[in-house]
N, C-alpha and C. Protein backbone atom coordinates (compact mmCIF):
# COMPACT_ATOMS: atom_id res chain seq x y z
N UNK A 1 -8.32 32.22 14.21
CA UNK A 1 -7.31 32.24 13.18
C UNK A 1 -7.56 31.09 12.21
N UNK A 2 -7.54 31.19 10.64
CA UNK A 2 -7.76 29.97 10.25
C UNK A 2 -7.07 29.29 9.71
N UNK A 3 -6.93 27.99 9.09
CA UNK A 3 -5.83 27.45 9.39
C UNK A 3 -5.06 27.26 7.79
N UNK A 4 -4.09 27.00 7.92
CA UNK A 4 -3.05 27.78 6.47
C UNK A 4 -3.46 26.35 5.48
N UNK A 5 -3.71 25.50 6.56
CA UNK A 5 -3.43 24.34 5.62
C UNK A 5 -5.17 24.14 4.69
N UNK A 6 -4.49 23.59 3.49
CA UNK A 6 -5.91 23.34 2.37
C UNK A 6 -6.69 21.94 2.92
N UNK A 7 -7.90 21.97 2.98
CA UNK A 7 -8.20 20.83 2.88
C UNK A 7 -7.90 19.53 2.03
N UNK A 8 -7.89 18.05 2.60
CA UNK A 8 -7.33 16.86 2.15
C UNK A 8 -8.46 16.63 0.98
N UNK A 9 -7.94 16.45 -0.29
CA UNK A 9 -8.83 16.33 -1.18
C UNK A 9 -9.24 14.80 -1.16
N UNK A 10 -10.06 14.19 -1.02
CA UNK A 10 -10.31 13.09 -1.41
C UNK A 10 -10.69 12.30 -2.96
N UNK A 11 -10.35 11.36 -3.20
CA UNK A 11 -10.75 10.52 -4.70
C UNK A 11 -10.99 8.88 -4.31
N UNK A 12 -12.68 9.10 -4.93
CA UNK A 12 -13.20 7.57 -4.86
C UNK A 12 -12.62 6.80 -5.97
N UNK A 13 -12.03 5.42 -6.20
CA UNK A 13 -11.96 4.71 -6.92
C UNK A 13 -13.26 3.64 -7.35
N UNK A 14 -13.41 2.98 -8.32
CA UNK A 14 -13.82 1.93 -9.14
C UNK A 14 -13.17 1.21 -8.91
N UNK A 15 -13.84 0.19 -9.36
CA UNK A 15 -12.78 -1.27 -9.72
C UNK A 15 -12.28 -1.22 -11.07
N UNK A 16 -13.43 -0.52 -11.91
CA UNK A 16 -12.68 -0.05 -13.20
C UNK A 16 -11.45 0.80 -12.99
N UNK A 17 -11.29 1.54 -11.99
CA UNK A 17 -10.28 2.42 -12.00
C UNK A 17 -8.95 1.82 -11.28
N UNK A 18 -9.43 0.53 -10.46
CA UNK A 18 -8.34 -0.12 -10.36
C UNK A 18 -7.56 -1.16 -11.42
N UNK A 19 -8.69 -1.87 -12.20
CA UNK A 19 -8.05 -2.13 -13.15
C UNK A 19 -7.44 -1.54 -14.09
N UNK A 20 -7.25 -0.46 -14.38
CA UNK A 20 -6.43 0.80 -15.17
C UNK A 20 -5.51 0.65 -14.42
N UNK A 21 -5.75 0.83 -13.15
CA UNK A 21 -3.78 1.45 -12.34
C UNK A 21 -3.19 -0.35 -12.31
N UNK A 22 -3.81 -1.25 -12.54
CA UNK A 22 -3.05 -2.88 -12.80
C UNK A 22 -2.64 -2.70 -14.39
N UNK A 23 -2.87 -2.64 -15.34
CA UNK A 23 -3.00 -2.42 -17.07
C UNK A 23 -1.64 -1.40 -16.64
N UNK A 24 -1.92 -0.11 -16.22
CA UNK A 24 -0.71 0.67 -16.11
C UNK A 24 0.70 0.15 -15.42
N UNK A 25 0.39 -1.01 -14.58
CA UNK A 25 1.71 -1.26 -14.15
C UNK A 25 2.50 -2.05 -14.28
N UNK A 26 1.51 -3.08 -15.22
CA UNK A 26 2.14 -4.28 -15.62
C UNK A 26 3.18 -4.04 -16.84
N UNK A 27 3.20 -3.46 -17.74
CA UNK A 27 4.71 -3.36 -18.24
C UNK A 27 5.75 -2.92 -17.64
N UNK A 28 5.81 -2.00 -16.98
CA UNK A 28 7.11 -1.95 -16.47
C UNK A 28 7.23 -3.23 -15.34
N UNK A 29 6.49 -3.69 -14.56
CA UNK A 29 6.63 -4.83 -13.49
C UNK A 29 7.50 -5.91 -14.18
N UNK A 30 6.80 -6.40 -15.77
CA UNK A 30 7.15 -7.31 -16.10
C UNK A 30 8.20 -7.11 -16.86
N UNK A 31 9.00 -5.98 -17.61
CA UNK A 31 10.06 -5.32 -17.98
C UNK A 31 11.08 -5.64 -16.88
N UNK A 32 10.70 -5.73 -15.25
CA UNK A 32 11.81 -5.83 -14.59
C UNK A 32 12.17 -7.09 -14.19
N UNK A 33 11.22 -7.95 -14.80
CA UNK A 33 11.82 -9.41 -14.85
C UNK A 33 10.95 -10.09 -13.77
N UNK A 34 11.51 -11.37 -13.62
CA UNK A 34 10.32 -12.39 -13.22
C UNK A 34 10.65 -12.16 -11.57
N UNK A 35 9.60 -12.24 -10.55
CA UNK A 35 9.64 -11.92 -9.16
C UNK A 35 9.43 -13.40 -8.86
N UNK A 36 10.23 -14.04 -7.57
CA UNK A 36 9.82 -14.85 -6.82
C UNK A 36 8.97 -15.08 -5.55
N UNK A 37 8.68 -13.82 -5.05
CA UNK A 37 8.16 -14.02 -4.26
C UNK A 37 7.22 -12.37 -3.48
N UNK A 38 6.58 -12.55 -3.45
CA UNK A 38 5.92 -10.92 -3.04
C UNK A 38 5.36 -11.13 -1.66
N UNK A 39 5.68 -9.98 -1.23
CA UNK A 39 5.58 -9.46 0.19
C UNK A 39 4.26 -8.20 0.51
N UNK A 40 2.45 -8.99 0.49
CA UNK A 40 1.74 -7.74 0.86
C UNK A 40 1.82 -7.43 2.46
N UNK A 41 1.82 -6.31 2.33
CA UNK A 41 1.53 -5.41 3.58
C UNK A 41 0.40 -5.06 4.03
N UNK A 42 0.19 -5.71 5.16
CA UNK A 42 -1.19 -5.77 5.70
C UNK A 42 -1.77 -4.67 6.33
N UNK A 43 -2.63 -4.08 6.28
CA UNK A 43 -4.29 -4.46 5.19
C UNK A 43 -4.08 -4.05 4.02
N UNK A 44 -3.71 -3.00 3.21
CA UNK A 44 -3.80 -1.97 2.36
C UNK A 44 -3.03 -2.91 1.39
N UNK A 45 -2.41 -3.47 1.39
CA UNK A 45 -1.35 -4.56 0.55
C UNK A 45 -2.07 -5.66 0.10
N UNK A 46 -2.53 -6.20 0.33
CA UNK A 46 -3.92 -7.67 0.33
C UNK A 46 -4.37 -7.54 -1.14
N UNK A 47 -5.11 -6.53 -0.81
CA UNK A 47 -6.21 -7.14 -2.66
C UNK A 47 -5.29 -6.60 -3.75
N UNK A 48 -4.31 -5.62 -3.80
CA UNK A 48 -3.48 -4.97 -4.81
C UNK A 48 -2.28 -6.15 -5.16
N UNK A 49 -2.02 -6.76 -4.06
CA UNK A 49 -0.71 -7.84 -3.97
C UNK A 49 -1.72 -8.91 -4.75
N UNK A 50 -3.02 -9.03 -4.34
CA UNK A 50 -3.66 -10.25 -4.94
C UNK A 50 -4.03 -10.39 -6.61
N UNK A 51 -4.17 -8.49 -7.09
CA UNK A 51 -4.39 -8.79 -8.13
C UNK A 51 -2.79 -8.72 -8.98
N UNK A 52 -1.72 -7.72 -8.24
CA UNK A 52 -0.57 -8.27 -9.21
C UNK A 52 0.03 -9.54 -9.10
N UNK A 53 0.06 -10.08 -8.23
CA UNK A 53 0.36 -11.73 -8.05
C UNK A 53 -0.22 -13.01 -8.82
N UNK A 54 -1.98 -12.54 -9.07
CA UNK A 54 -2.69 -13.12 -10.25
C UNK A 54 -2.05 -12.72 -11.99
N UNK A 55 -2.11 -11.53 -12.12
CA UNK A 55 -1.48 -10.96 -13.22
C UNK A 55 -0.24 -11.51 -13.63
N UNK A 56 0.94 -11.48 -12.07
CA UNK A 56 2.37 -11.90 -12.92
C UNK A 56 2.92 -13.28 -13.06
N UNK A 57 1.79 -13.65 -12.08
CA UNK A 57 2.09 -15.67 -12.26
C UNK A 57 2.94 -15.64 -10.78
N UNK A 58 3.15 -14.67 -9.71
CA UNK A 58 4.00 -15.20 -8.65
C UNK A 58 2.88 -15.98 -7.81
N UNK A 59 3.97 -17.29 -7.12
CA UNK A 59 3.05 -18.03 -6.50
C UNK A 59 3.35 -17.94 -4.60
N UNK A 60 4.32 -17.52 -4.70
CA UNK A 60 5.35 -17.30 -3.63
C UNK A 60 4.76 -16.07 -2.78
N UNK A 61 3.49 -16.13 -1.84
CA UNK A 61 3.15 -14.92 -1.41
C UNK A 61 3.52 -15.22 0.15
N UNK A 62 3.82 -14.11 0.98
CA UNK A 62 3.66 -13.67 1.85
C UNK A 62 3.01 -12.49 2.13
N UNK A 63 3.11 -12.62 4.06
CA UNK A 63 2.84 -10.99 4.37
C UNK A 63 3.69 -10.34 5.36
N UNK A 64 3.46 -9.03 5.46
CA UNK A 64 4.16 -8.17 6.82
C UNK A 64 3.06 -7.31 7.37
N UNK A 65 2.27 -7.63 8.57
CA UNK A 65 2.49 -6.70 9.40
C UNK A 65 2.89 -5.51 10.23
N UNK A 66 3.06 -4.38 10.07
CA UNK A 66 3.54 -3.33 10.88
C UNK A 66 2.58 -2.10 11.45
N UNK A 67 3.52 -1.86 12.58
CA UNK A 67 2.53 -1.15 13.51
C UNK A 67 3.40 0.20 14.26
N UNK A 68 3.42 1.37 13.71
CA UNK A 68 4.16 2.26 14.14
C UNK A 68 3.33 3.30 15.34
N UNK A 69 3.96 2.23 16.51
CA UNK A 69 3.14 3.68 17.71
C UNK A 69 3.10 4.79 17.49
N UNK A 70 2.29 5.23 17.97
CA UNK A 70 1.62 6.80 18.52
C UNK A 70 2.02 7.28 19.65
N UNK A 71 2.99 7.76 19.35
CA UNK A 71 3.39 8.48 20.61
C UNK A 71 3.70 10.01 20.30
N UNK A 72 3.69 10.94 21.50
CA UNK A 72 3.80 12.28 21.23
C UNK A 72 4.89 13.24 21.13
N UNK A 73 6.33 12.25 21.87
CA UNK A 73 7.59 12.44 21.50
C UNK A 73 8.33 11.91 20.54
N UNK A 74 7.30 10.45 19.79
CA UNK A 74 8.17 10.60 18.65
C UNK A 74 7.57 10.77 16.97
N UNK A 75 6.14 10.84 18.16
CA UNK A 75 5.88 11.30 16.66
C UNK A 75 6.06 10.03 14.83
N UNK A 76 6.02 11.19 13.69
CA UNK A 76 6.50 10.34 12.68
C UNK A 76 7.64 9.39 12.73
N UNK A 77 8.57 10.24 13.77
CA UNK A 77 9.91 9.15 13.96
C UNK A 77 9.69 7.85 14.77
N UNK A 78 8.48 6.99 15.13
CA UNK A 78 8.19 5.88 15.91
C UNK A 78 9.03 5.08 15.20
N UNK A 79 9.61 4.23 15.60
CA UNK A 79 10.53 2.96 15.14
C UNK A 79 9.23 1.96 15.30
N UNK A 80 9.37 0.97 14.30
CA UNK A 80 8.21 0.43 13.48
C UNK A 80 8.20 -0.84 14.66
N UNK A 81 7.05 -1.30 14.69
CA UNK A 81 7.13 -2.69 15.50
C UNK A 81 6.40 -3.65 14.29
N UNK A 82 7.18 -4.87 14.04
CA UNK A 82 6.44 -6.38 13.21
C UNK A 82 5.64 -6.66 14.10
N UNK A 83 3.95 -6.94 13.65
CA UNK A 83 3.70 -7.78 14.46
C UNK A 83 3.85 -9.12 13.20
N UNK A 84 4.10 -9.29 12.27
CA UNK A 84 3.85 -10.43 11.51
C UNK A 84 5.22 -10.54 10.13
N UNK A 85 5.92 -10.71 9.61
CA UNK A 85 6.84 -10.82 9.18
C UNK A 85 7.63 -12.64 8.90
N UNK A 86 7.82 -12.48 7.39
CA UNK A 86 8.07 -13.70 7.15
C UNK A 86 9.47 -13.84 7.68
N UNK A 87 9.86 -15.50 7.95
CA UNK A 87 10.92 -16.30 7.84
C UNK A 87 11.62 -15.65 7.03
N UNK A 88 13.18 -15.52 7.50
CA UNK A 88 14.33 -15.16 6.74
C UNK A 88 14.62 -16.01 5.53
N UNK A 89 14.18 -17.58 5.79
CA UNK A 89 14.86 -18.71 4.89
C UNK A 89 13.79 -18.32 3.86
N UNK A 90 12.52 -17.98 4.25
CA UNK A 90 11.24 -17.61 3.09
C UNK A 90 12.35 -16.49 2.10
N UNK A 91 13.01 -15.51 2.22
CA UNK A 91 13.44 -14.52 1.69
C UNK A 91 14.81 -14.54 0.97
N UNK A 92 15.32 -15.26 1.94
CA UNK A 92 16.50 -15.51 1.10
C UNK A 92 17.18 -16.02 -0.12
N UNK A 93 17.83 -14.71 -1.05
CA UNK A 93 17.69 -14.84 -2.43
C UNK A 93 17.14 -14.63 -3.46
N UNK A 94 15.76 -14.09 -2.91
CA UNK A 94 14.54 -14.18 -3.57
C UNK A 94 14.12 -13.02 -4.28
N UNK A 95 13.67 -12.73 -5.36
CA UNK A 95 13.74 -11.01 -5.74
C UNK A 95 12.13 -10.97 -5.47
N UNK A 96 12.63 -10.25 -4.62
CA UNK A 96 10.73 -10.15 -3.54
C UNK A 96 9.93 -8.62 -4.26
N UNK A 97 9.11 -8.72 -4.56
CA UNK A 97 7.92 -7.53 -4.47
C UNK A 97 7.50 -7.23 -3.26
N UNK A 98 7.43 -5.97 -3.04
CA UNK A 98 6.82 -5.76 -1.52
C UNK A 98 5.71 -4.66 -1.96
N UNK A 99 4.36 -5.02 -1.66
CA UNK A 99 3.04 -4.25 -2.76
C UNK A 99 2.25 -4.08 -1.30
N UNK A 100 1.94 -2.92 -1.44
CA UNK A 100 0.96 -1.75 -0.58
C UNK A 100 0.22 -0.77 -1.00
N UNK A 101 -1.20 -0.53 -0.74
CA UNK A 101 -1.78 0.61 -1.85
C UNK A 101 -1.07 1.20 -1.90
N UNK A 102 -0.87 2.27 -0.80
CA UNK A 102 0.08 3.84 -1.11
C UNK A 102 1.32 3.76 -0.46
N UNK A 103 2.10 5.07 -0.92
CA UNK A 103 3.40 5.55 -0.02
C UNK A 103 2.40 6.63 0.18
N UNK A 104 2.51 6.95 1.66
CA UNK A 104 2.07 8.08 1.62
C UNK A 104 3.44 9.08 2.51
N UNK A 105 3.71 8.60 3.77
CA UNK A 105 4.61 8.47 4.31
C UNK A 105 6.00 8.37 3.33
N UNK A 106 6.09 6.90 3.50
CA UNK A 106 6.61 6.24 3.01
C UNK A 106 7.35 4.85 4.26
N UNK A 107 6.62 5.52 5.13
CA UNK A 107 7.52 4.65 6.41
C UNK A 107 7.16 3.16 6.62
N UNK A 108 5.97 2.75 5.97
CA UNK A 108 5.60 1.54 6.35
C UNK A 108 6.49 0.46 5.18
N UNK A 109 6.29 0.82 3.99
CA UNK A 109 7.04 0.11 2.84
C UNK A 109 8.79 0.36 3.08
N UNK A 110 9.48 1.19 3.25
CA UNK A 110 10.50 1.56 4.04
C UNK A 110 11.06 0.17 4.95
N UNK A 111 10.19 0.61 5.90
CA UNK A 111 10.65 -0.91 6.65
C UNK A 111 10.42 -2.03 6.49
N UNK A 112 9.63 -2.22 6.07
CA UNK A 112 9.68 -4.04 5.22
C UNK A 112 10.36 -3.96 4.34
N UNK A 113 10.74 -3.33 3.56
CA UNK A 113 11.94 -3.56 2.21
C UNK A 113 13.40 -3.25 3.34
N UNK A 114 13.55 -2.78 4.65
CA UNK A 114 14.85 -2.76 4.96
C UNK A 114 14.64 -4.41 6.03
N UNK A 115 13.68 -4.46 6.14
CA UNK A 115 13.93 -5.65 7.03
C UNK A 115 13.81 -7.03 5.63
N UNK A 116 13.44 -7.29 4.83
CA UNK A 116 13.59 -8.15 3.57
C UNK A 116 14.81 -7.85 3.41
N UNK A 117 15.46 -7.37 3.05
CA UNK A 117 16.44 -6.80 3.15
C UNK A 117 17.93 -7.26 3.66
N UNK A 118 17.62 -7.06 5.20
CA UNK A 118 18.67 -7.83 5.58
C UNK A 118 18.25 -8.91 5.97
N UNK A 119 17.11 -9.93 5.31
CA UNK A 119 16.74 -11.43 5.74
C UNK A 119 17.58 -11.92 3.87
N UNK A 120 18.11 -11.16 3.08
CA UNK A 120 19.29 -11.23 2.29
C UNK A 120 17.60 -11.33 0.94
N UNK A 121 16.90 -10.64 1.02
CA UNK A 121 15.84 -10.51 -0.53
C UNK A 121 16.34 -9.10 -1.04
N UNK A 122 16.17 -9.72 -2.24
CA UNK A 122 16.08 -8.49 -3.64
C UNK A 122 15.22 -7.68 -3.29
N UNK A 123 14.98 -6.92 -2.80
CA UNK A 123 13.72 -5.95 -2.44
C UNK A 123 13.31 -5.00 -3.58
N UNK A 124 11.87 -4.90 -4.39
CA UNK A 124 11.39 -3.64 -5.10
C UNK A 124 10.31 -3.37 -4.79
N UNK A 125 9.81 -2.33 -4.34
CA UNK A 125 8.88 -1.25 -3.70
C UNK A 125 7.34 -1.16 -4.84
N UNK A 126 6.59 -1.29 -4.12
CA UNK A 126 5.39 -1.39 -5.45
C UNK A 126 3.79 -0.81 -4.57
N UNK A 127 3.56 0.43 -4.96
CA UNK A 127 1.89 0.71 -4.56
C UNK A 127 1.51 1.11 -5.68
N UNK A 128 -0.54 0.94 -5.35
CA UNK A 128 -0.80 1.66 -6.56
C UNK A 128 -0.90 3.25 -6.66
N UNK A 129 -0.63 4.08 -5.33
CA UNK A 129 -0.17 5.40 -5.92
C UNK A 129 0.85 5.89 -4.71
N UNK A 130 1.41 6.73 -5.16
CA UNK A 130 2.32 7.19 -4.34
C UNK A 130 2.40 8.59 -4.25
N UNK A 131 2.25 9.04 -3.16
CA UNK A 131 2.17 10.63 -2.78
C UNK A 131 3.42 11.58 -2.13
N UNK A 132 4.22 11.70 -3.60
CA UNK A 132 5.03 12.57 -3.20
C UNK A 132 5.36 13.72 -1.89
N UNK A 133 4.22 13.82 -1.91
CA UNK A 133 4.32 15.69 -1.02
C UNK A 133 3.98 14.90 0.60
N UNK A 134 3.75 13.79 0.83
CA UNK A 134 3.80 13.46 2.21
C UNK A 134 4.88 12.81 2.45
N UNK A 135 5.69 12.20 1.30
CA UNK A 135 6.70 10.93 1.75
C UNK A 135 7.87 12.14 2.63
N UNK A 136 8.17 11.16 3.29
CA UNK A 136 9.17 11.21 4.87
C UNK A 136 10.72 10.94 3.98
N UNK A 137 10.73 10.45 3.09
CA UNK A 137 12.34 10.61 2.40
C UNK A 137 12.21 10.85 0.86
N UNK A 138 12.90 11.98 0.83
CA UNK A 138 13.08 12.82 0.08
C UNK A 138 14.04 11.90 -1.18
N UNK A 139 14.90 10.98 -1.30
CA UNK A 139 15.70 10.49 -1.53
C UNK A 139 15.32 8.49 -2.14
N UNK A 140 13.83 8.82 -1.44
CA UNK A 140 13.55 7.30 -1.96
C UNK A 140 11.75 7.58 -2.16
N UNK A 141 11.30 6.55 -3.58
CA UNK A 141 10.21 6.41 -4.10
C UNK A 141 10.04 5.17 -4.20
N UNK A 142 9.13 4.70 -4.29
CA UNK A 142 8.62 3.14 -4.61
C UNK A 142 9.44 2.81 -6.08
N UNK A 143 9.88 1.77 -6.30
CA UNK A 143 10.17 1.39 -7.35
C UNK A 143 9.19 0.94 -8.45
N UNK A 144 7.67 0.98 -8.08
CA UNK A 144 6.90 1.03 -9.23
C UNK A 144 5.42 1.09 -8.55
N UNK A 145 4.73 2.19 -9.30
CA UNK A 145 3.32 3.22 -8.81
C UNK A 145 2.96 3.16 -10.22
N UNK A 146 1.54 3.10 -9.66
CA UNK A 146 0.43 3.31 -10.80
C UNK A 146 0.15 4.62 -10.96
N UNK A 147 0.08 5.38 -10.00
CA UNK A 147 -0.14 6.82 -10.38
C UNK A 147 0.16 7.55 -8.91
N UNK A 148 0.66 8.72 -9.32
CA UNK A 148 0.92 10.04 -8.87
C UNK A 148 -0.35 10.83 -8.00
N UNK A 149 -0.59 11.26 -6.71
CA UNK A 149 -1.37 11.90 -6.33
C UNK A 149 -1.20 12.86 -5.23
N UNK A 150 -1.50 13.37 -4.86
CA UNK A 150 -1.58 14.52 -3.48
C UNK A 150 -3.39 14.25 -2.39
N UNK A 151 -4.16 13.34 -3.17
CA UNK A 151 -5.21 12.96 -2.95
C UNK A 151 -5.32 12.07 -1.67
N UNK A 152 -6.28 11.97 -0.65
CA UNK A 152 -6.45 10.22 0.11
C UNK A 152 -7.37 9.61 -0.79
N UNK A 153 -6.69 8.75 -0.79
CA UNK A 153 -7.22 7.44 -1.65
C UNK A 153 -8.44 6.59 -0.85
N UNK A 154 -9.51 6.56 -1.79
CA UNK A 154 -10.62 5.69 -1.29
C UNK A 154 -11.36 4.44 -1.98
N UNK A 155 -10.09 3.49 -1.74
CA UNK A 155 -10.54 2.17 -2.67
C UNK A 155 -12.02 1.57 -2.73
N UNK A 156 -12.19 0.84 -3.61
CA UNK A 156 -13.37 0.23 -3.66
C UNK A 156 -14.27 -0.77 -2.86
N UNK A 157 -12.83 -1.66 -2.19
CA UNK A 157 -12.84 -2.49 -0.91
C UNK A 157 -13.13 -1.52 0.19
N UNK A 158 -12.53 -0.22 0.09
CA UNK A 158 -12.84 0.17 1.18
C UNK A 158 -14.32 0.70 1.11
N UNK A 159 -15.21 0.85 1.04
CA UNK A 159 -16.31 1.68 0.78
C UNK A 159 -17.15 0.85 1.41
N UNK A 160 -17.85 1.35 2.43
CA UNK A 160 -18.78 0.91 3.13
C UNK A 160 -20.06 0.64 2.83
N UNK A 161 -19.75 -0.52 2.56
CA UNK A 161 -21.21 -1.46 2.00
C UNK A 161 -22.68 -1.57 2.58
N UNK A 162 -22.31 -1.82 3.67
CA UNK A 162 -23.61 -1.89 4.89
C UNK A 162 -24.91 -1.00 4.86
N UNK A 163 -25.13 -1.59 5.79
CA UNK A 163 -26.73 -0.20 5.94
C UNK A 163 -26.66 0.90 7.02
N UNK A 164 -25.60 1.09 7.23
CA UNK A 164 -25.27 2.59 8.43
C UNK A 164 -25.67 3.10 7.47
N UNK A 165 -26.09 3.83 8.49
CA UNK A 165 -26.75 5.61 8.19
C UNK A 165 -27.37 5.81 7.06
N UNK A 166 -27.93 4.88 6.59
CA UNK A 166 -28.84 4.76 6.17
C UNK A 166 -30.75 4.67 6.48
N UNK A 167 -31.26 6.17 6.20
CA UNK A 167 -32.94 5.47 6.95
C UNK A 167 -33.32 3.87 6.61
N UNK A 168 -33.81 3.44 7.53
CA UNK A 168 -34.73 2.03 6.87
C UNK A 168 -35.82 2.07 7.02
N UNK A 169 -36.18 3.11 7.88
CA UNK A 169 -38.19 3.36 8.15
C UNK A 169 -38.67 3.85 7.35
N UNK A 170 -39.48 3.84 7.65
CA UNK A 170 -40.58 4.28 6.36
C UNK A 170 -40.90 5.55 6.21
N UNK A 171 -40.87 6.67 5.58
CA UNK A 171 -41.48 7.89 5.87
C UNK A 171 -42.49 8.03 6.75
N UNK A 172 -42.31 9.11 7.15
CA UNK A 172 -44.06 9.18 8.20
C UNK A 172 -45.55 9.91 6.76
N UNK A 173 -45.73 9.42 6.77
CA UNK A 173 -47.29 10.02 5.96
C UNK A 173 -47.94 10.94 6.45
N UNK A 174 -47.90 12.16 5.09
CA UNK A 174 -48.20 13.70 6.22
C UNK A 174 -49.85 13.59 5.66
């Protein structure tokens, strides 16, 4: 029987193409006024938090950690475990950015903006794309995306540099 579902389209990025989705997001970012403090989400949060944090002048970085088991009864519904999460006194007051490549889900950005949250931060939601047709709430979007996709995203950091699978011998000489 074969199977209903379409294959996952994939899209390689540039760094040129990341600098477009930074150029695209910086007006509205900076339209919403000055951030004190940003919150990346580790791994996927790192170099995107690094380049809007360079861009908006915040000096105030942190990170979060999260790790949602795999389990077979609960599935998407795993209740999230921190392994890494800032100080409440770090947050408090503070109109925090919380920056992650994607929503894809939406469950990982979700819970660091509810746990910022009640450590009493301004929380606003920030990847560079966000994928409607997978997010888990219907009712909430990032508060600011570079672009729109249905795609998996294949950053530039991510792309495997090395020499796997790559021949290194020499042809044989016929």
């Amino acid at each position: 029987m074969a199977s209903s579902q379409r294959p996952i389209r994939h899209e390689l990025l540039s760094w040129a193409d990341v600098d477009k989705l930074v150029d695209v997001m910086l007006p509205s970012l900076k339209a919403a006024g000055l951030f004190d403090a940003m919150i990346l989400i580790t791994r996927g949060g790192i170099i995107p938090g690094g380049l809007l944090a360079e861009a908006l002048g915040i000096r105030h970085l942190l990170t979060a950690a999260v790790d949602f088991p795999t389990t077979e009864t609960a599935g998407l519904m795993a209740w999230p475990s921190f392994l890494q999460f800032p100080n409440a006194e770090l947050l408090q007051g503070r109109r925090t950015l919380i920056v992650d490549d994607v929503w894809g889900s939406g469950r990982t950005s979700t819970a660091v903006r509810g746990r910022a949250q009640s450590a009493g931060a301004q929380t606003f939601t920030c990847v560079f794309h966000y994928n409607p047709y997978r997010s888990l709430f219907n009712n909430s979007e990032p508060d600011f995306y570079g672009a729109i996709t249905d795609a998996y995203i294949v950053y530039p950091w991510e792309v495997d540099r090395g020499l796997r699978g790559i021949q290194t011998a020499m042809p044989e000489a016929n």
